[in-house]
PDB file of N, CA and C in Angstrom:
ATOM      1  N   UNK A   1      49.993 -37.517  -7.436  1.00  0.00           N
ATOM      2  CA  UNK A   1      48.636 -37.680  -6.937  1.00  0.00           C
ATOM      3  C   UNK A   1      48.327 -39.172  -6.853  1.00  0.00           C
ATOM      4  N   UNK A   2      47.840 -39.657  -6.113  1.00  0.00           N
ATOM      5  CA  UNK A   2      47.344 -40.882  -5.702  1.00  0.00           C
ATOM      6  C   UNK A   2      46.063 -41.509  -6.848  1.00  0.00           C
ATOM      7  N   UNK A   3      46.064 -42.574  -6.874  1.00  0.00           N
ATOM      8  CA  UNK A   3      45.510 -43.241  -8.145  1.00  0.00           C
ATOM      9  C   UNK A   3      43.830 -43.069  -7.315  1.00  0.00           C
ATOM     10  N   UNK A   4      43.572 -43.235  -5.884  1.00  0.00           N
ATOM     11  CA  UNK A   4      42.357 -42.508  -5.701  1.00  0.00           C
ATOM     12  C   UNK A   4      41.885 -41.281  -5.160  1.00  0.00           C
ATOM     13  N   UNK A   5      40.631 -41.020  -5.557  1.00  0.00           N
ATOM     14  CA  UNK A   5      40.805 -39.237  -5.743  1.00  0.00           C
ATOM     15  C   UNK A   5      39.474 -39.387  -5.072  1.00  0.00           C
ATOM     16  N   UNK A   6      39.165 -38.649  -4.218  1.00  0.00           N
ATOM     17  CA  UNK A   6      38.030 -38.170  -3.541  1.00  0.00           C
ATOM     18  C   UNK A   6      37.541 -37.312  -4.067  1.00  0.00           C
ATOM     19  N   UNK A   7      35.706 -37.754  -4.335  1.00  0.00           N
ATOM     20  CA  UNK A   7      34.873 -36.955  -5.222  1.00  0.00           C
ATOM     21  C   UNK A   7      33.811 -37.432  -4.655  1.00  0.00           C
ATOM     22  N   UNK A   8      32.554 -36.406  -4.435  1.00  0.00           N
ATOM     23  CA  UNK A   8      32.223 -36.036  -3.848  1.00  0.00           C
ATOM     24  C   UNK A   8      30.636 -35.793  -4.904  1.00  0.00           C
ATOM     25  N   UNK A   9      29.478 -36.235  -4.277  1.00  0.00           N
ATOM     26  CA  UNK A   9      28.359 -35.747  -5.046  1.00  0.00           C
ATOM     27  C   UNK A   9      27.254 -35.298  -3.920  1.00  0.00           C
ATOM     28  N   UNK A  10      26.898 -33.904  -4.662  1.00  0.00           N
ATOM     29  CA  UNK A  10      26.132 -33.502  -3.880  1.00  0.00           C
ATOM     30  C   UNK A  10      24.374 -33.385  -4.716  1.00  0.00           C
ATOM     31  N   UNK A  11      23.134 -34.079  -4.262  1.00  0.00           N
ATOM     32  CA  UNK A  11      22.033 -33.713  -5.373  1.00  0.00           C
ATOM     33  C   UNK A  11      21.329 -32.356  -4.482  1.00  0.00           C
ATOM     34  N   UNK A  12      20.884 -31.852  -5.674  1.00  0.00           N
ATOM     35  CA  UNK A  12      19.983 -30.866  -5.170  1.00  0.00           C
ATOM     36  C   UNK A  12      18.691 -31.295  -4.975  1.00  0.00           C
ATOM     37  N   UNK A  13      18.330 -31.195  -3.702  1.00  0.00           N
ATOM     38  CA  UNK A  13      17.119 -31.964  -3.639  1.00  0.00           C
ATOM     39  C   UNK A  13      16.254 -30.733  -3.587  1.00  0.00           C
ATOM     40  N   UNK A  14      15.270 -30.430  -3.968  1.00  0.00           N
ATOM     41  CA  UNK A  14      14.435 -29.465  -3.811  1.00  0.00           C
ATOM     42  C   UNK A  14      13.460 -29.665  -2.812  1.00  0.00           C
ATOM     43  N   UNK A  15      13.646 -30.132  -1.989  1.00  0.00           N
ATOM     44  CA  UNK A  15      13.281 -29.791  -0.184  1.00  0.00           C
ATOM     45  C   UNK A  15      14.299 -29.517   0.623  1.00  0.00           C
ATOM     46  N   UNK A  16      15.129 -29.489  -0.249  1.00  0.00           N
ATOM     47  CA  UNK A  16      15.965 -28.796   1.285  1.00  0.00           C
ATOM     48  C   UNK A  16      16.470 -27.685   1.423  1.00  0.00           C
ATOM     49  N   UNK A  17      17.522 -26.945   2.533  1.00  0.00           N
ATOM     50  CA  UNK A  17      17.492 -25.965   2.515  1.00  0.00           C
ATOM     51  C   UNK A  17      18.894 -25.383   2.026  1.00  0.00           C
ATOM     52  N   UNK A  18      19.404 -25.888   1.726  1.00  0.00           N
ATOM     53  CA  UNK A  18      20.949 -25.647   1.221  1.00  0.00           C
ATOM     54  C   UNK A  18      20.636 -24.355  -0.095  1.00  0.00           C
ATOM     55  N   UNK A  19      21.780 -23.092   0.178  1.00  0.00           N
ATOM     56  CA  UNK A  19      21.949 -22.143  -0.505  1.00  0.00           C
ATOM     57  C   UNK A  19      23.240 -22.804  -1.089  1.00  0.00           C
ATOM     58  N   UNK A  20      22.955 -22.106  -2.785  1.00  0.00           N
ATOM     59  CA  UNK A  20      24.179 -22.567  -3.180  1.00  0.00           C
ATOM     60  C   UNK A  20      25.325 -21.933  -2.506  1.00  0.00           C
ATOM     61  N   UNK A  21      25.301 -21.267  -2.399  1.00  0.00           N
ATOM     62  CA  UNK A  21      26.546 -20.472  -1.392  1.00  0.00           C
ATOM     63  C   UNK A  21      26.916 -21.249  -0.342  1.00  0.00           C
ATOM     64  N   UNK A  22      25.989 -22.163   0.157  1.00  0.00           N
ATOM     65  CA  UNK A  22      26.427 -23.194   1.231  1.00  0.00           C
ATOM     66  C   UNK A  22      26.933 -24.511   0.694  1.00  0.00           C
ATOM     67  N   UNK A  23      26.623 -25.394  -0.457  1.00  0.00           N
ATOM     68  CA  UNK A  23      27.004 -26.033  -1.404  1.00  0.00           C
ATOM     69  C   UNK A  23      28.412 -25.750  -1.695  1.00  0.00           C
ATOM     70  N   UNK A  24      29.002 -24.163  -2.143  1.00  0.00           N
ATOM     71  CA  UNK A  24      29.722 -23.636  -2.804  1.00  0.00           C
ATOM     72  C   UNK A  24      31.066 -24.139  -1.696  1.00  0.00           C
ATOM     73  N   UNK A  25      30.421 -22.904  -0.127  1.00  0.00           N
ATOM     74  CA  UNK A  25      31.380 -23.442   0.935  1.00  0.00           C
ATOM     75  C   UNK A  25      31.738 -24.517   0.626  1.00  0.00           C
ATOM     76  N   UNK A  26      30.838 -25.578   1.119  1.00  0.00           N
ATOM     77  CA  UNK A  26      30.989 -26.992   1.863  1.00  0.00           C
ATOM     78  C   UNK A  26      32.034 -27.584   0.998  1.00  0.00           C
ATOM     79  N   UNK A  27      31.685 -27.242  -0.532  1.00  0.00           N
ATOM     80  CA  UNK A  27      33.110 -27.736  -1.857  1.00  0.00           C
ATOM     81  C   UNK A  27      34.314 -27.616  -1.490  1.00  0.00           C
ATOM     82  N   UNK A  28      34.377 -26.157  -1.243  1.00  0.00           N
ATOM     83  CA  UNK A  28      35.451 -25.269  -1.090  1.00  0.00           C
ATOM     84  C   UNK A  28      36.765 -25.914   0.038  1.00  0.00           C
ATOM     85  N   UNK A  29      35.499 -26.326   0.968  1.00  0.00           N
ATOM     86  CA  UNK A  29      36.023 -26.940   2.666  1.00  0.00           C
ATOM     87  C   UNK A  29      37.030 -27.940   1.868  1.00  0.00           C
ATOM     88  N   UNK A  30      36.191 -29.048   1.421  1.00  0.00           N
ATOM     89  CA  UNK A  30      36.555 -30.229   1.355  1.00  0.00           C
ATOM     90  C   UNK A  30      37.622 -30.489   0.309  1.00  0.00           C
ATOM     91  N   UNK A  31      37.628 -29.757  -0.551  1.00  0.00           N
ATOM     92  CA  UNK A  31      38.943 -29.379  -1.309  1.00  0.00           C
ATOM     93  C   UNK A  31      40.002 -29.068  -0.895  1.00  0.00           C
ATOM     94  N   UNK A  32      40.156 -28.291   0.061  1.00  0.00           N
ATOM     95  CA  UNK A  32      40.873 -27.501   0.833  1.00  0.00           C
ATOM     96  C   UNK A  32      41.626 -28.421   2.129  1.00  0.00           C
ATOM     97  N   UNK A  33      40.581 -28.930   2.640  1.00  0.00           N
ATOM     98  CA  UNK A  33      40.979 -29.525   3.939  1.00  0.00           C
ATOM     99  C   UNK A  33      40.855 -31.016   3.473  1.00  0.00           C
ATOM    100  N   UNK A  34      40.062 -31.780   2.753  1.00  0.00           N
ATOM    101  CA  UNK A  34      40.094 -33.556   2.601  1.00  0.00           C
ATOM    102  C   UNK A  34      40.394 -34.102   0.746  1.00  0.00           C
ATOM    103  N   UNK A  35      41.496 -33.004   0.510  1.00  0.00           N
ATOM    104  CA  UNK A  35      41.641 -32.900  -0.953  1.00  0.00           C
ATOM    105  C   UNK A  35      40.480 -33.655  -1.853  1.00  0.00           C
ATOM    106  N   UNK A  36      39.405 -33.334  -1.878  1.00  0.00           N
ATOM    107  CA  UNK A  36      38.111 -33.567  -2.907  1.00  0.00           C
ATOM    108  C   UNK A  36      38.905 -32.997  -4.390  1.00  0.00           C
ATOM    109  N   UNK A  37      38.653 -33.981  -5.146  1.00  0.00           N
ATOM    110  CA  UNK A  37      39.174 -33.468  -6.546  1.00  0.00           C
ATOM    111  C   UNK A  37      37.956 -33.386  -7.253  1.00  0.00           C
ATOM    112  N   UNK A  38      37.056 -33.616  -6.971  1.00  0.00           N
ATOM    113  CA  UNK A  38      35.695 -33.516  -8.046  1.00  0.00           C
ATOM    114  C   UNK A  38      34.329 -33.217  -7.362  1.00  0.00           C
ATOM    115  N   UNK A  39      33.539 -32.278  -7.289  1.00  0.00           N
ATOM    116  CA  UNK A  39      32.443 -32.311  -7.196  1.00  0.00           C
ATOM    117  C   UNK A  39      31.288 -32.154  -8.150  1.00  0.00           C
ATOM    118  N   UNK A  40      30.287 -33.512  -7.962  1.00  0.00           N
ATOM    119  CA  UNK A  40      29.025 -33.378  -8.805  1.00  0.00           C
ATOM    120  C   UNK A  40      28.092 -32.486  -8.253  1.00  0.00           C
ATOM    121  N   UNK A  41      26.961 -32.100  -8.677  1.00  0.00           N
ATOM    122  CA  UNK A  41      25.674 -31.108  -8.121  1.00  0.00           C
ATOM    123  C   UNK A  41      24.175 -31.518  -9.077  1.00  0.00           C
ATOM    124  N   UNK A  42      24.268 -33.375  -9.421  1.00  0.00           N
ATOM    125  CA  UNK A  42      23.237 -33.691 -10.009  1.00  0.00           C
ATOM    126  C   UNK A  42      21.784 -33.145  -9.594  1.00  0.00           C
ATOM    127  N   UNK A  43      21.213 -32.459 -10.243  1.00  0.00           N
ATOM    128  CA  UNK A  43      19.691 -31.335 -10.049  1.00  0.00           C
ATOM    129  C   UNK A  43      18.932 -33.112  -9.831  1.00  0.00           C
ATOM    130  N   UNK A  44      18.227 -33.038  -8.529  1.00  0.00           N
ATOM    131  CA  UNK A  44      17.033 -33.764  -8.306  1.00  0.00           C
ATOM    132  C   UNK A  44      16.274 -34.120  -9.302  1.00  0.00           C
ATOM    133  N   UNK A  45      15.508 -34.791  -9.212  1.00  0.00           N
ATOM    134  CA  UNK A  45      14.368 -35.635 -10.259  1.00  0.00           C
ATOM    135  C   UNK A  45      13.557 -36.504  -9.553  1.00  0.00           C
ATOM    136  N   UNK A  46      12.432 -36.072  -9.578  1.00  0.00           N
ATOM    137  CA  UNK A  46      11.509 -37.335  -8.803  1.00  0.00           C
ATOM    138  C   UNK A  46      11.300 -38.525  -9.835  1.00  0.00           C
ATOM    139  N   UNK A  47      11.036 -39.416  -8.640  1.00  0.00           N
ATOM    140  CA  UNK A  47      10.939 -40.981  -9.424  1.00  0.00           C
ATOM    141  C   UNK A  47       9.652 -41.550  -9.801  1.00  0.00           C
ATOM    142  N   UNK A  48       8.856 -41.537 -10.277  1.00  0.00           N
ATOM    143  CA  UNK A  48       7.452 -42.612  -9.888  1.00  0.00           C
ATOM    144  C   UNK A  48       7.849 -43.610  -9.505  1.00  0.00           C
ATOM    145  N   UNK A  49       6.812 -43.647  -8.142  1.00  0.00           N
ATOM    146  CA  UNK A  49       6.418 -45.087  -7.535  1.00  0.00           C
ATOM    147  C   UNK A  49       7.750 -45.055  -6.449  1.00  0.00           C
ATOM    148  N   UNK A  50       7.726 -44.269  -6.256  1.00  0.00           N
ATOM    149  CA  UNK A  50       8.858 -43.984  -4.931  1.00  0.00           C
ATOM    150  C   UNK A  50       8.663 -42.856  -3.974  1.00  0.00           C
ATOM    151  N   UNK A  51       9.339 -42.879  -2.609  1.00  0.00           N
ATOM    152  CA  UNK A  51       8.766 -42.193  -1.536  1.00  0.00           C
ATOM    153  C   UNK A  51       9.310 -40.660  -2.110  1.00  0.00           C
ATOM    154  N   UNK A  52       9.949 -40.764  -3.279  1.00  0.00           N
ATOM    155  CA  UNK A  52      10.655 -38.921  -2.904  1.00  0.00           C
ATOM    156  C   UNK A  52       9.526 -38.563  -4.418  1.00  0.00           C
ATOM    157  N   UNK A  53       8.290 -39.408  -4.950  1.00  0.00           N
ATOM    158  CA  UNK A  53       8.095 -38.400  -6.067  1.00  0.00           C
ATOM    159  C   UNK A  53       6.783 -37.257  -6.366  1.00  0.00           C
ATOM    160  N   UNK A  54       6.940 -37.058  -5.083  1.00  0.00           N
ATOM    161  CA  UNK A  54       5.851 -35.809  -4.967  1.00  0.00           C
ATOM    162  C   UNK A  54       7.160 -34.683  -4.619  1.00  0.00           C
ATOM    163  N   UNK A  55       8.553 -34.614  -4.163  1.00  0.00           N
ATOM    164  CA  UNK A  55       9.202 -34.035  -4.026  1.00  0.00           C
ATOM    165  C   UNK A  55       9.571 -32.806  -5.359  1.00  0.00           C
ATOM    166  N   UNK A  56       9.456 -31.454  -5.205  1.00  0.00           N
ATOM    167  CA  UNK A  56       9.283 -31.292  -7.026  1.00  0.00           C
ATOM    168  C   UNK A  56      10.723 -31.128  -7.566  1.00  0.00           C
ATOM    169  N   UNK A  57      10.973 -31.187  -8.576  1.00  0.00           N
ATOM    170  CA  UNK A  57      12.275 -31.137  -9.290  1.00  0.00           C
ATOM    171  C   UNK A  57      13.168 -29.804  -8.873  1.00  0.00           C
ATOM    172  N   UNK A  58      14.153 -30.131  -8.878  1.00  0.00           N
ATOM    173  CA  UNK A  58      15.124 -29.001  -8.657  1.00  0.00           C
ATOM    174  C   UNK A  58      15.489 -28.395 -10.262  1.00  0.00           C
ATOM    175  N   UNK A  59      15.546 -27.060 -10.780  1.00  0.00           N
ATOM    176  CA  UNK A  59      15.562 -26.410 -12.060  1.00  0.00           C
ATOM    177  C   UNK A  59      16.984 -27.000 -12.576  1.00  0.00           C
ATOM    178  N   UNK A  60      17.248 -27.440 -13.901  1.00  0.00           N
ATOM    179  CA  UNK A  60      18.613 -27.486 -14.514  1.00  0.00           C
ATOM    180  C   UNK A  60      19.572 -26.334 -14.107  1.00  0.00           C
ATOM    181  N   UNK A  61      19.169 -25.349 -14.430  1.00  0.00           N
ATOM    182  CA  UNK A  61      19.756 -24.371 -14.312  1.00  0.00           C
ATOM    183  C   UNK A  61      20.471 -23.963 -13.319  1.00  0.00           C
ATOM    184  N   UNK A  62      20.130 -24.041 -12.006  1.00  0.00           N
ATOM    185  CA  UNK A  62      20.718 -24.465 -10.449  1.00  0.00           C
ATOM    186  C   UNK A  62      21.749 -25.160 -10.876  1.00  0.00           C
ATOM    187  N   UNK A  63      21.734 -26.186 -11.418  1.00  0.00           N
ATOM    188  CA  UNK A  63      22.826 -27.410 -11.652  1.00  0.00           C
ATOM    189  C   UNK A  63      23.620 -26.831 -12.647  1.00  0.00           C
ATOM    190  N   UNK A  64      23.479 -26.249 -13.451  1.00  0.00           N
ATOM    191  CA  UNK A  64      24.585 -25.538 -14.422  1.00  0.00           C
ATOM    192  C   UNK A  64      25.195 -24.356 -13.766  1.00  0.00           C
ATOM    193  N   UNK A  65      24.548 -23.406 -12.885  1.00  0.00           N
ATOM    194  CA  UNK A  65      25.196 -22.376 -12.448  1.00  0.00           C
ATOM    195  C   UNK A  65      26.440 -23.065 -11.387  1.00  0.00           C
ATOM    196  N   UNK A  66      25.829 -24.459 -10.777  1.00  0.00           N
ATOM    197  CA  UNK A  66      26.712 -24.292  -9.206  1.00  0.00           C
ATOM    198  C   UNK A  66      27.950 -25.066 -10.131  1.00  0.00           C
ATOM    199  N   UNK A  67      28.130 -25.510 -11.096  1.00  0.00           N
ATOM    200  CA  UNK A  67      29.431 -26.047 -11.741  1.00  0.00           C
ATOM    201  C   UNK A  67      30.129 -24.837 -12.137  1.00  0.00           C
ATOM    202  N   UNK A  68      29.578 -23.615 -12.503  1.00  0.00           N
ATOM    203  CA  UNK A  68      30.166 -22.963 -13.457  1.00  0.00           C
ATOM    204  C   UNK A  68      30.466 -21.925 -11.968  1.00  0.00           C
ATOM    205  N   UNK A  69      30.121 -22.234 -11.168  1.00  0.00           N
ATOM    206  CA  UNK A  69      31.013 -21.481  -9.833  1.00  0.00           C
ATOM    207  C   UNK A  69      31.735 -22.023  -9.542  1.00  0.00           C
ATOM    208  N   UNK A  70      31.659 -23.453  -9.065  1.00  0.00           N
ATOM    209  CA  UNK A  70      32.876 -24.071  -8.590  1.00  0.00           C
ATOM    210  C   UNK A  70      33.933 -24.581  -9.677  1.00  0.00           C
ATOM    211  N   UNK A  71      34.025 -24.556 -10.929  1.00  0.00           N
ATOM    212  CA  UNK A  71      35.081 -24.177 -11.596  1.00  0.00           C
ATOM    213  C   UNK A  71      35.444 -23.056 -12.136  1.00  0.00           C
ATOM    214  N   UNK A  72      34.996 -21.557 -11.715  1.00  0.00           N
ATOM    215  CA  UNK A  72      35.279 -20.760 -11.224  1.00  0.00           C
ATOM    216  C   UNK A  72      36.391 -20.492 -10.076  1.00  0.00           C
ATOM    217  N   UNK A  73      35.681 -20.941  -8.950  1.00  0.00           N
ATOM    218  CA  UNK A  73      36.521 -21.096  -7.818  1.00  0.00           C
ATOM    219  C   UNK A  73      37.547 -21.741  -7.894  1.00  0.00           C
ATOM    220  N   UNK A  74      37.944 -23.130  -8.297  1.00  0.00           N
ATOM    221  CA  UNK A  74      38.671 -24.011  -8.724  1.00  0.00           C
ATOM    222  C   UNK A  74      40.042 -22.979  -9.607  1.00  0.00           C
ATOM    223  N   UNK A  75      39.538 -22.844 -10.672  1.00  0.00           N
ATOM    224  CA  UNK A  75      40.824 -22.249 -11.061  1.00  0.00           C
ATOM    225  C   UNK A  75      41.286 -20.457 -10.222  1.00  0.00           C
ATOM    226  N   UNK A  76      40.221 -19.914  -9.481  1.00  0.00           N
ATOM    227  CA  UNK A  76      41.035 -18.817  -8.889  1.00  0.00           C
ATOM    228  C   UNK A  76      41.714 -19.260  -8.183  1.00  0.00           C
ATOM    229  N   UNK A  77      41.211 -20.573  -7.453  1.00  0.00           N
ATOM    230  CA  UNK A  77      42.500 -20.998  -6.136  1.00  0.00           C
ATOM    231  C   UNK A  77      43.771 -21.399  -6.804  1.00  0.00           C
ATOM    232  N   UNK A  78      43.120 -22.100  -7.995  1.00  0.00           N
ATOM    233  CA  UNK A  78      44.652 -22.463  -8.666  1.00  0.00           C
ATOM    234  C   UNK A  78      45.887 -21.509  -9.104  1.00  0.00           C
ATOM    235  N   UNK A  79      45.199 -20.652  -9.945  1.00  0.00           N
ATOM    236  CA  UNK A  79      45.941 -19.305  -9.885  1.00  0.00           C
ATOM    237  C   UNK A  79      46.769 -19.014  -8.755  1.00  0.00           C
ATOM    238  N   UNK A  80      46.155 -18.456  -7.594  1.00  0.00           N
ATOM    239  CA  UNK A  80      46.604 -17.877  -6.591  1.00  0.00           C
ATOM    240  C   UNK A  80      47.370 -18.906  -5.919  1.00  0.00           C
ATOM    241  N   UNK A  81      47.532 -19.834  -6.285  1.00  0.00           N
ATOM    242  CA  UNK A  81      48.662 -21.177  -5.862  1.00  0.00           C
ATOM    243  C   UNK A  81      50.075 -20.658  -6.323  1.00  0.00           C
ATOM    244  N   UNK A  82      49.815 -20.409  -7.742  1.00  0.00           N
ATOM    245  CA  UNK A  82      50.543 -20.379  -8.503  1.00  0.00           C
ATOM    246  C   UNK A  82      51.076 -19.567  -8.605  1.00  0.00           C
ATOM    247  N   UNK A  83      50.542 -18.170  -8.272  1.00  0.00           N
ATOM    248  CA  UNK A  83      51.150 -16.600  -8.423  1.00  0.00           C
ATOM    249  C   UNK A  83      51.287 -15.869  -7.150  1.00  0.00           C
ATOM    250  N   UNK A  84      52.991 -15.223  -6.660  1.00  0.00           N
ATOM    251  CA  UNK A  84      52.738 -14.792  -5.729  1.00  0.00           C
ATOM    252  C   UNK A  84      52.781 -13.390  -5.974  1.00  0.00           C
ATOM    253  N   UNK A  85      51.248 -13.075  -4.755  1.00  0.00           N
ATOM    254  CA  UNK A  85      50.420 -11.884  -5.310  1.00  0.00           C
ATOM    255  C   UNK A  85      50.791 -10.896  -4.716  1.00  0.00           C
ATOM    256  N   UNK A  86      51.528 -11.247  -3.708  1.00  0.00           N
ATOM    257  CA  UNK A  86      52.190  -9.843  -2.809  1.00  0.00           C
ATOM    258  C   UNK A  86      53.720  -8.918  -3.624  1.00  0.00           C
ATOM    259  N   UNK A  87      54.209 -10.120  -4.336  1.00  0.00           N
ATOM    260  CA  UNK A  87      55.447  -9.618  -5.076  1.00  0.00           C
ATOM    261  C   UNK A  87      54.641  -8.316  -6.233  1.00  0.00           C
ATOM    262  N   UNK A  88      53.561  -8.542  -6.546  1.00  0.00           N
ATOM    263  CA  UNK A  88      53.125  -7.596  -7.308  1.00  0.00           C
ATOM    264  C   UNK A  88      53.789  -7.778  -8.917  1.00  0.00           C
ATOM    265  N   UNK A  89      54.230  -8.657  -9.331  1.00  0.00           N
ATOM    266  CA  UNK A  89      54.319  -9.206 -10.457  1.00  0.00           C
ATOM    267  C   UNK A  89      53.509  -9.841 -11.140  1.00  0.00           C
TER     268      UNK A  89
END
């Protein structure tokens, strides 16, 4: 593996319209097709005294679930790298 690694942060902004399931994709893509080795999913936070802080917070919890999918996902692909599933072994 190459000493740089493409990683990738995505925030949840709570105006927009992204389903985690679309988040989840878009990971999935870029792993797949532009070897991304890391994705963040830092949950939004408004700032005082800045244009985004009437924007309202995105829940922690959002941010803990979409990690605990995509390393989910992460190791099924790995698995299925690893095991061939048609031999039925």
């Amino acid at each position: 593996m190459s000493i740089f690694q493409l990683i990738f942060n995505f925030v949840l902004d709570g105006g927009s319209d992204e389903s985690d399931l679309e988040l989840l994709s878009t990971t999935d893509w870029l792993m797949k097709n532009v070897r991304l080795t890391r994705a963040y999913y830092p949950a939004f936070q408004p700032i005082r005294d800045t244009s985004l802080e009437n924007k309202p917070a995105v829940d922690p919890i959002r941010e803990h679930r979409l990690y605990e999918a995509s390393f989910l996902l992460f190791y099924i692909d790995a698995l299925n790298d690893k095991t061939d599933l048609s031999s039925g072994v």
